[in-house]
N, C-alpha and C. Protein backbone atom coordinates (compact mmCIF):
# COMPACT_ATOMS: atom_id res chain seq x y z
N UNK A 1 47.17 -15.51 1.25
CA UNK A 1 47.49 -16.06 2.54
C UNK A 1 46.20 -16.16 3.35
N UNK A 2 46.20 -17.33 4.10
CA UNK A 2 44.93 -17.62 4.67
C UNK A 2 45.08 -17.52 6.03
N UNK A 3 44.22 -18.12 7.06
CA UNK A 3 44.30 -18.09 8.54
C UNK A 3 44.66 -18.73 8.95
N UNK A 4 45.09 -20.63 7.88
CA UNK A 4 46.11 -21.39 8.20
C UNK A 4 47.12 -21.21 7.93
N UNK A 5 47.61 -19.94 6.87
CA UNK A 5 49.31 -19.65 6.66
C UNK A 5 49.52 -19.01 7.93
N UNK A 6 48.72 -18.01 7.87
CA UNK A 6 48.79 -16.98 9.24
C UNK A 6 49.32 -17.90 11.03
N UNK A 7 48.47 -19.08 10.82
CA UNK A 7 48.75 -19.81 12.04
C UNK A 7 50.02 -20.47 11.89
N UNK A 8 50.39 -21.02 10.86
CA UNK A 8 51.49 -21.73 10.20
C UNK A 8 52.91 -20.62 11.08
N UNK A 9 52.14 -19.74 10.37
CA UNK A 9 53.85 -18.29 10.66
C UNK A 9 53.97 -18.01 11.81
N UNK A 10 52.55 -17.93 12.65
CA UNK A 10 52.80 -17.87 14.08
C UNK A 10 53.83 -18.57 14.62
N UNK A 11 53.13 -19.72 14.18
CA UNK A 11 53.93 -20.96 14.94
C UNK A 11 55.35 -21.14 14.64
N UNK A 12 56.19 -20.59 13.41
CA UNK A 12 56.99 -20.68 13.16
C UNK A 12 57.88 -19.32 13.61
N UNK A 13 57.31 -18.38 13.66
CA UNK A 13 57.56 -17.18 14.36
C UNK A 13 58.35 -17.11 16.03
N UNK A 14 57.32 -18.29 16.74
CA UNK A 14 57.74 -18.51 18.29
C UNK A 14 58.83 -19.47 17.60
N UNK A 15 58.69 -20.30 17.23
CA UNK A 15 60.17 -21.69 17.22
C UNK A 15 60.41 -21.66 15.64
N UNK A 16 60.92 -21.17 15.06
CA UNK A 16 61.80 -21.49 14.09
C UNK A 16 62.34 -23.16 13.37
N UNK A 17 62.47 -23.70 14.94
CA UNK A 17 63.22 -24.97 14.24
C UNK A 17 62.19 -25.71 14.65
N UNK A 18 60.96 -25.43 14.96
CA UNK A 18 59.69 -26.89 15.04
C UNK A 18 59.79 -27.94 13.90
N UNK A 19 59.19 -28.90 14.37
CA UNK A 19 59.51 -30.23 13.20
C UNK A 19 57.75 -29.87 11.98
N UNK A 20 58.25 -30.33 11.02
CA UNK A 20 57.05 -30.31 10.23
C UNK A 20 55.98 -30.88 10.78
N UNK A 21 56.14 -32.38 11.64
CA UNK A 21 55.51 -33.21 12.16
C UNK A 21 54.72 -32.51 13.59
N UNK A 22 55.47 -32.09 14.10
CA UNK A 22 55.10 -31.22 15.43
C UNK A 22 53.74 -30.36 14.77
N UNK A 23 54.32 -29.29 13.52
CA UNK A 23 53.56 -28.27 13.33
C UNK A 23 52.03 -29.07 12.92
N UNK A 24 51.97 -30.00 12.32
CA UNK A 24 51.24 -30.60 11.41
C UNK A 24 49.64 -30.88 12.82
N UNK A 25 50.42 -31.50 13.80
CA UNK A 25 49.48 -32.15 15.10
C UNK A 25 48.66 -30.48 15.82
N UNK A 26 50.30 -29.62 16.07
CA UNK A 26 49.21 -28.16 16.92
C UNK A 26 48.27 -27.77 15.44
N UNK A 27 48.39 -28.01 14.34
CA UNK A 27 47.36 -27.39 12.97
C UNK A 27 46.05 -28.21 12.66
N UNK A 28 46.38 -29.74 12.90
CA UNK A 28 45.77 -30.53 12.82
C UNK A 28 45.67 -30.97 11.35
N UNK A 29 46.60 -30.58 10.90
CA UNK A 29 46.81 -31.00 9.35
C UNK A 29 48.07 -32.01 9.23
N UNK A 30 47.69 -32.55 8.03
CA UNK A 30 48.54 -33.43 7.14
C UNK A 30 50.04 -33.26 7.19
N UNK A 31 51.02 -34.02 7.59
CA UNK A 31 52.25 -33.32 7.53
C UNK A 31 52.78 -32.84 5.83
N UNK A 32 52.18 -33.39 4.99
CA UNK A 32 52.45 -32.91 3.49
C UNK A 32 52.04 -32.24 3.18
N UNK A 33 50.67 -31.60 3.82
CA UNK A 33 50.11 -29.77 3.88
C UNK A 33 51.22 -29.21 4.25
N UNK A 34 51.45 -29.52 5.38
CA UNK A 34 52.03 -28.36 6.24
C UNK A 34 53.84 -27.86 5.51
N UNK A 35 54.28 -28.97 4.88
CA UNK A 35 55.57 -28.89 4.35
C UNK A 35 55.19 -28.41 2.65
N UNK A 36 54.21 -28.50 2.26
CA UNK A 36 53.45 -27.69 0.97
C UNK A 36 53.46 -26.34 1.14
N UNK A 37 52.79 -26.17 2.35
CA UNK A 37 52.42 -24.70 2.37
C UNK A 37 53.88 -24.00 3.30
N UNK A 38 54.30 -24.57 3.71
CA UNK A 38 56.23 -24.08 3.62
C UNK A 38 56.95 -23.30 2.93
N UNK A 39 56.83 -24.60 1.78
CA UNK A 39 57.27 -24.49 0.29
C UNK A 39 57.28 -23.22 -0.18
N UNK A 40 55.46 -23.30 -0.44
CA UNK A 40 54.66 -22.20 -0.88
C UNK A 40 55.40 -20.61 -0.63
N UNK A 41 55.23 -20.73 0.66
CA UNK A 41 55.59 -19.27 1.72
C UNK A 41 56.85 -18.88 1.13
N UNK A 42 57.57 -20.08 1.42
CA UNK A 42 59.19 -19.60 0.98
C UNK A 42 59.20 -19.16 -0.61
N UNK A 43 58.39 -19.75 -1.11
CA UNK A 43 58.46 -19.57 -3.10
C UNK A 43 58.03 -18.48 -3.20
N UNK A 44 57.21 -17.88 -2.40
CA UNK A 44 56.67 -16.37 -2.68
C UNK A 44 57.28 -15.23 -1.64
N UNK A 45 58.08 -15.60 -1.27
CA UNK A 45 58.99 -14.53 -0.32
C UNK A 45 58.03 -14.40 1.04
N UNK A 46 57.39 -15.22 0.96
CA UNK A 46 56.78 -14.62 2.67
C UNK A 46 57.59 -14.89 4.11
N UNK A 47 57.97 -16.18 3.90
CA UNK A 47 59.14 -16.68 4.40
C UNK A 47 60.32 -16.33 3.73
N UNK A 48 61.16 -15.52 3.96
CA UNK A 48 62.24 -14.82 3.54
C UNK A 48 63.99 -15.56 4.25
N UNK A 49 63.61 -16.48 4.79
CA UNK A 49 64.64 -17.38 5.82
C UNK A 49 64.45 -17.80 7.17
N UNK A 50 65.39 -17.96 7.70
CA UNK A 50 65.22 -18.30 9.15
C UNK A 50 66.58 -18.06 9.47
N UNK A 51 66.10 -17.81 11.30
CA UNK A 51 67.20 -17.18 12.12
C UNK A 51 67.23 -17.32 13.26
N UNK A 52 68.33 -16.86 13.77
CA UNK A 52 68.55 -16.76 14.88
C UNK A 52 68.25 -15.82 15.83
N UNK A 53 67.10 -15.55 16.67
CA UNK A 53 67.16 -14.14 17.68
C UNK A 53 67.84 -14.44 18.93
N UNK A 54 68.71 -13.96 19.12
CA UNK A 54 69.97 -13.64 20.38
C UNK A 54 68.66 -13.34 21.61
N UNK A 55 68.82 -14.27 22.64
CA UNK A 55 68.09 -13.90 23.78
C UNK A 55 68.76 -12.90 24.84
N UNK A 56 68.60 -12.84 25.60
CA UNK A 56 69.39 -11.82 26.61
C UNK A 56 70.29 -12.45 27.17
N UNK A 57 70.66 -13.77 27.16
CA UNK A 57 72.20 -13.92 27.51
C UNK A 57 73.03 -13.82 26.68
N UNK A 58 72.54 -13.84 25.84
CA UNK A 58 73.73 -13.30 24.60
C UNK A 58 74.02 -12.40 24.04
N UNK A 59 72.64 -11.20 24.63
CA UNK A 59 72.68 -9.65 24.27
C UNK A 59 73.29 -9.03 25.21
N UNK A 60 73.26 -9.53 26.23
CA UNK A 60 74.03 -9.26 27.77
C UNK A 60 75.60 -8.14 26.83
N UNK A 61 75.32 -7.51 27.92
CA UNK A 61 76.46 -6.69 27.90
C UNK A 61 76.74 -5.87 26.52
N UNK A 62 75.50 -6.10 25.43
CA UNK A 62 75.65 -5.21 24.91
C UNK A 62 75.35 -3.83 25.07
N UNK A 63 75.73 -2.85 24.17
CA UNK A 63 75.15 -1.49 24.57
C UNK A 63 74.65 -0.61 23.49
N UNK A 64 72.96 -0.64 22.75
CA UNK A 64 72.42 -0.65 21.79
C UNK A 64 72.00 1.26 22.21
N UNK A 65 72.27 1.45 20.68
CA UNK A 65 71.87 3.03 20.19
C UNK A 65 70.95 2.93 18.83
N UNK A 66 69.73 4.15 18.82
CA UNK A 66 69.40 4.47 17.78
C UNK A 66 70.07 5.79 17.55
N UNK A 67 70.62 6.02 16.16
CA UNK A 67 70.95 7.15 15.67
C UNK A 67 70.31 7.70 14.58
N UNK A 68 69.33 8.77 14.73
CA UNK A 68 68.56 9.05 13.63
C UNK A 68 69.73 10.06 12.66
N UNK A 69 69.78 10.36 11.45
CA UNK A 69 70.31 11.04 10.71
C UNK A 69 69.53 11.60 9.57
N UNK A 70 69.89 13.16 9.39
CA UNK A 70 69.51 13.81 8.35
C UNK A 70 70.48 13.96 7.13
N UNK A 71 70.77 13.80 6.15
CA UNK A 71 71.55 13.61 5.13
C UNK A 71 71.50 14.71 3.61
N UNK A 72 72.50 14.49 3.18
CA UNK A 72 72.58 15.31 2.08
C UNK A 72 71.79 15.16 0.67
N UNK A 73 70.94 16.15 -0.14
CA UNK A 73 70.43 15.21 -1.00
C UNK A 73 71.18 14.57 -2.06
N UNK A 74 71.03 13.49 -2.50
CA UNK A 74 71.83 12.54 -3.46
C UNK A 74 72.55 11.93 -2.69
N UNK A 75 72.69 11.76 -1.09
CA UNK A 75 73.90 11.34 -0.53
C UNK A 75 73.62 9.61 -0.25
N UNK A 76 72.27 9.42 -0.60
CA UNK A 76 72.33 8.18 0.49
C UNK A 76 73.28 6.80 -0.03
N UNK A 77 73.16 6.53 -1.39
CA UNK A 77 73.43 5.67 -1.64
C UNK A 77 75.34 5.39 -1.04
N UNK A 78 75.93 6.90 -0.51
CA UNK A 78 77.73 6.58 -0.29
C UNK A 78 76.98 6.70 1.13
N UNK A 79 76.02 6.89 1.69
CA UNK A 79 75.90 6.86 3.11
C UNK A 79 75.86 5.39 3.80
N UNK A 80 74.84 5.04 3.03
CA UNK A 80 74.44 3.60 3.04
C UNK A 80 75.74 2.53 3.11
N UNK A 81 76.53 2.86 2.25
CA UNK A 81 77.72 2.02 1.87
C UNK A 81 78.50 2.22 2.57
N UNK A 82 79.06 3.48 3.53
CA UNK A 82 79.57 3.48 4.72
C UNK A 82 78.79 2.92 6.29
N UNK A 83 77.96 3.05 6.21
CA UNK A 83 76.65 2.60 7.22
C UNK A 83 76.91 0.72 6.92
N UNK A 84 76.95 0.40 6.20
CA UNK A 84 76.71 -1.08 5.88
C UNK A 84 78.51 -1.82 6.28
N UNK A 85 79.38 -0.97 6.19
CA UNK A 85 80.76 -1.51 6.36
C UNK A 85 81.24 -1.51 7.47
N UNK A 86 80.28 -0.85 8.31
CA UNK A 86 80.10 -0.54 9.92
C UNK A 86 79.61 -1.97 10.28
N UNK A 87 80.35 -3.02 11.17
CA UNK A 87 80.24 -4.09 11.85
C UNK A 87 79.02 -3.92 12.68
N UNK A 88 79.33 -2.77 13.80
CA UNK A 88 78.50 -2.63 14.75
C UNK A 88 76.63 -2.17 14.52
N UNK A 89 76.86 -1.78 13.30
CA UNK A 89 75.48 -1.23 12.55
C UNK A 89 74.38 -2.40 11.98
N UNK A 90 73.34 -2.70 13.09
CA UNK A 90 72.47 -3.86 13.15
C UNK A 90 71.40 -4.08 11.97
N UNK A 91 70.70 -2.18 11.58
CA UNK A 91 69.56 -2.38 11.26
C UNK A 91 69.93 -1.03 10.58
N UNK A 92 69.30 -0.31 9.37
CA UNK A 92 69.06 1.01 8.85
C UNK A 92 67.62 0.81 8.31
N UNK A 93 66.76 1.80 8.24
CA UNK A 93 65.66 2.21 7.91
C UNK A 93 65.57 3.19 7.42
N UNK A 94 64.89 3.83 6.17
CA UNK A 94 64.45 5.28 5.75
C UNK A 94 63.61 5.61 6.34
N UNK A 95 63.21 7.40 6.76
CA UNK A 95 61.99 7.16 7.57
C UNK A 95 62.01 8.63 6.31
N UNK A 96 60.16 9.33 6.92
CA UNK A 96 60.10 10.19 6.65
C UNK A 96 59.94 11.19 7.44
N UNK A 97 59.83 12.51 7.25
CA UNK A 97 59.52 13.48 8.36
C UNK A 97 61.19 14.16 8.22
N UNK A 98 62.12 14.53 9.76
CA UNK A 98 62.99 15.50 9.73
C UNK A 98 64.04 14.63 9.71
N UNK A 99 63.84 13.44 9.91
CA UNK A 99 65.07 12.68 9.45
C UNK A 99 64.96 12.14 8.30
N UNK A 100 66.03 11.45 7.87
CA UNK A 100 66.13 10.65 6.67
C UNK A 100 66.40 9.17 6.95
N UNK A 101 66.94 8.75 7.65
CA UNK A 101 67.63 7.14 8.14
C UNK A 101 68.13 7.18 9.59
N UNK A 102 67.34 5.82 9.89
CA UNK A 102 67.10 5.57 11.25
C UNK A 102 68.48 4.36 11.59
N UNK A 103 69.12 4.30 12.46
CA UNK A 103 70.51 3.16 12.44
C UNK A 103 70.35 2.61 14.04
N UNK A 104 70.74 1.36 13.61
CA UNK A 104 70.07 0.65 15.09
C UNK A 104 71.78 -0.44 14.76
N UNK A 105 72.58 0.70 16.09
CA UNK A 105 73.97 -0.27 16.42
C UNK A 105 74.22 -0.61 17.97
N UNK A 106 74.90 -1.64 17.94
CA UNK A 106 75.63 -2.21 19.01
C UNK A 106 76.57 -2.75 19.08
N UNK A 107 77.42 -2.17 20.70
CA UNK A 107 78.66 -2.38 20.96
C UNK A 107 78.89 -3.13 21.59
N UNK A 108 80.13 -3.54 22.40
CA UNK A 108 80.47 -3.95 23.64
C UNK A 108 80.56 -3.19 24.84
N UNK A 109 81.16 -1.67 24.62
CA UNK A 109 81.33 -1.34 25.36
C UNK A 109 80.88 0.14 25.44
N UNK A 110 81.09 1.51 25.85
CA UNK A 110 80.75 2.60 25.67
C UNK A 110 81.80 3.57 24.95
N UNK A 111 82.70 3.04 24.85
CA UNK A 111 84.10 3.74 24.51
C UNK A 111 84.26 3.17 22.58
N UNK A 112 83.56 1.94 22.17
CA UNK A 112 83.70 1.44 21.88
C UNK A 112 81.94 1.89 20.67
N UNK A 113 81.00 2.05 21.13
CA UNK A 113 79.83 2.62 20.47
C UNK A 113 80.08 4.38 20.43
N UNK A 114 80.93 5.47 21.09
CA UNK A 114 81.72 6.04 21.08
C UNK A 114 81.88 6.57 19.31
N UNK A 115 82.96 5.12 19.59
CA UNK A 115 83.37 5.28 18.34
C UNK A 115 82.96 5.07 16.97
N UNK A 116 81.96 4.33 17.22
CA UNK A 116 80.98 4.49 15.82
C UNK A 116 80.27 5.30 16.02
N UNK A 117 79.59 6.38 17.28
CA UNK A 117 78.60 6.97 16.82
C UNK A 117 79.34 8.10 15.88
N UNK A 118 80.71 8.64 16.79
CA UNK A 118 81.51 9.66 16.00
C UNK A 118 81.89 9.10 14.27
N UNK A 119 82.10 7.82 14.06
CA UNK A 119 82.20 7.44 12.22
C UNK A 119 81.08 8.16 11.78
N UNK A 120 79.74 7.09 12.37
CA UNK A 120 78.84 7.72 11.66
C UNK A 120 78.37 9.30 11.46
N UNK A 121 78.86 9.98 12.25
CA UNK A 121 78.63 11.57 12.26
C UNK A 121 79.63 12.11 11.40
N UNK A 122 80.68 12.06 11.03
CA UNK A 122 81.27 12.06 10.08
C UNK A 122 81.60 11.63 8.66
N UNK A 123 81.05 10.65 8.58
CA UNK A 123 80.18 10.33 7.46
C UNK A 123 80.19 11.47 6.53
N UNK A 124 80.88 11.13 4.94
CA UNK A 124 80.46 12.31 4.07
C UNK A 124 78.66 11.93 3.74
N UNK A 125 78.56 13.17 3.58
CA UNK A 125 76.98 13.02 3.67
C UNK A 125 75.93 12.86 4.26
N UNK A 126 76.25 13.21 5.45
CA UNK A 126 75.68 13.27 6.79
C UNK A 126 75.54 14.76 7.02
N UNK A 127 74.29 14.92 7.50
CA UNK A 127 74.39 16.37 7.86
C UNK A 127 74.40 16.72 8.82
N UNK A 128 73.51 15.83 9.61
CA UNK A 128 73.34 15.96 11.56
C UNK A 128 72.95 15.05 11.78
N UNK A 129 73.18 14.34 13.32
CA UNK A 129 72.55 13.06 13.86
C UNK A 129 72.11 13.28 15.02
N UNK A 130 71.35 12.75 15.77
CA UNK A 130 70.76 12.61 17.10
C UNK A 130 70.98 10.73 17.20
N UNK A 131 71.60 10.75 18.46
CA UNK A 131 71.95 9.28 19.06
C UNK A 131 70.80 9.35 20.74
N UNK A 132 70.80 7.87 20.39
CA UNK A 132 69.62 7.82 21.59
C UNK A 132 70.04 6.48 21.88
N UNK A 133 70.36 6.14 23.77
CA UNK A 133 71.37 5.14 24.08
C UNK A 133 69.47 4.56 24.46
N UNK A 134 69.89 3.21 24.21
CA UNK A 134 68.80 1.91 24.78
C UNK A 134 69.11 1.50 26.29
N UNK A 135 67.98 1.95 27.20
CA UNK A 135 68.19 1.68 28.72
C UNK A 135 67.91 0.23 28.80
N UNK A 136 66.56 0.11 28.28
CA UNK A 136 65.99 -1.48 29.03
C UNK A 136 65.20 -1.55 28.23
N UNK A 137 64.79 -2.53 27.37
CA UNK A 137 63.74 -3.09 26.52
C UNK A 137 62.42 -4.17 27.27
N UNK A 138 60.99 -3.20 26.83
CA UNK A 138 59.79 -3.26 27.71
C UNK A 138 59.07 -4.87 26.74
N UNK A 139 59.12 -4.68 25.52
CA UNK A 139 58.47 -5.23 24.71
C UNK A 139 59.69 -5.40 23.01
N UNK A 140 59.77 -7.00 23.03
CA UNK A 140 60.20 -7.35 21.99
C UNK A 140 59.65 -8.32 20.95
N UNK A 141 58.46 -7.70 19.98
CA UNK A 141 58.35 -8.85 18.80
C UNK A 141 58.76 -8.88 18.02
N UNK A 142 60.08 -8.61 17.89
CA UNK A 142 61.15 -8.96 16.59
C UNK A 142 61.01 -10.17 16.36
N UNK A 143 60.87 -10.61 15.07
CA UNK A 143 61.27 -12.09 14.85
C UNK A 143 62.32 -12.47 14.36
């Protein structure tokens, strides 16, 4: 990957649905580069898809928790599989250190995240959790 893929991803990073043609003029390249090296990205997993990020009118009124969890050993793979059948459950991560898996859910309501934080704490194979409610988000470069 070069400093024109790198610019390529930027650019595709902020807008998603830019036209090949668009990208081709801010690169100053060929529009058959620019839909080559697309290709490319996507053929080698660098580009992994495209999506949708929910802006804040559409995150509005949600009510987002991290729940770190420590787990049983051998447990993850029935943890995971309960964690994954969970609607409200956005994101899981392994971490290392005193936890084991990091869970990034959201609700509608509080009565309602409630009730998944208590699933997930019950969870066979769960040993302990710490939940941490999301006040206000300072900085977002999710793509």
């Amino acid at each position: 990957m070069d400093e024109t893929d790198r610019a390529l991803l930027t650019q595709l990073s902020a807008d998603a649905r830019v036209s090949v043609a668009t990208l081709a003029r801010r690169l100053k390249l060929a529009r058959s580069t620019i839909q080559a090296r697309i290709e490319r990205l996507e053929g080698t997993g660098v580009i992994a898809g495209y999506t949708v990020k929910l802006g804040d009118q559409a995150r509005q009124g949600r009510i987002r928790a991290t729940v770190l969890l420590s787990i049983e050993p051998r447990a993850q793979p029935q943890v995971l599989s309960r964690l994954r059948a969970l609607p409200e459950v956005e994101r899981i991560h392994t971490l290392s250190g005193r936890f084991d898996l990091q869970v990034q859910v959201a609700a509608q309501t509080t009565t309602a995240l409630d009730s998944v934080l208590d699933a997930i704490g019950e969870a066979p194979g769960v040993r302990s959790s710490e939940s941490l409610i999301h006040l206000s988000t300072k900085l977002d470069r999710a793509v």
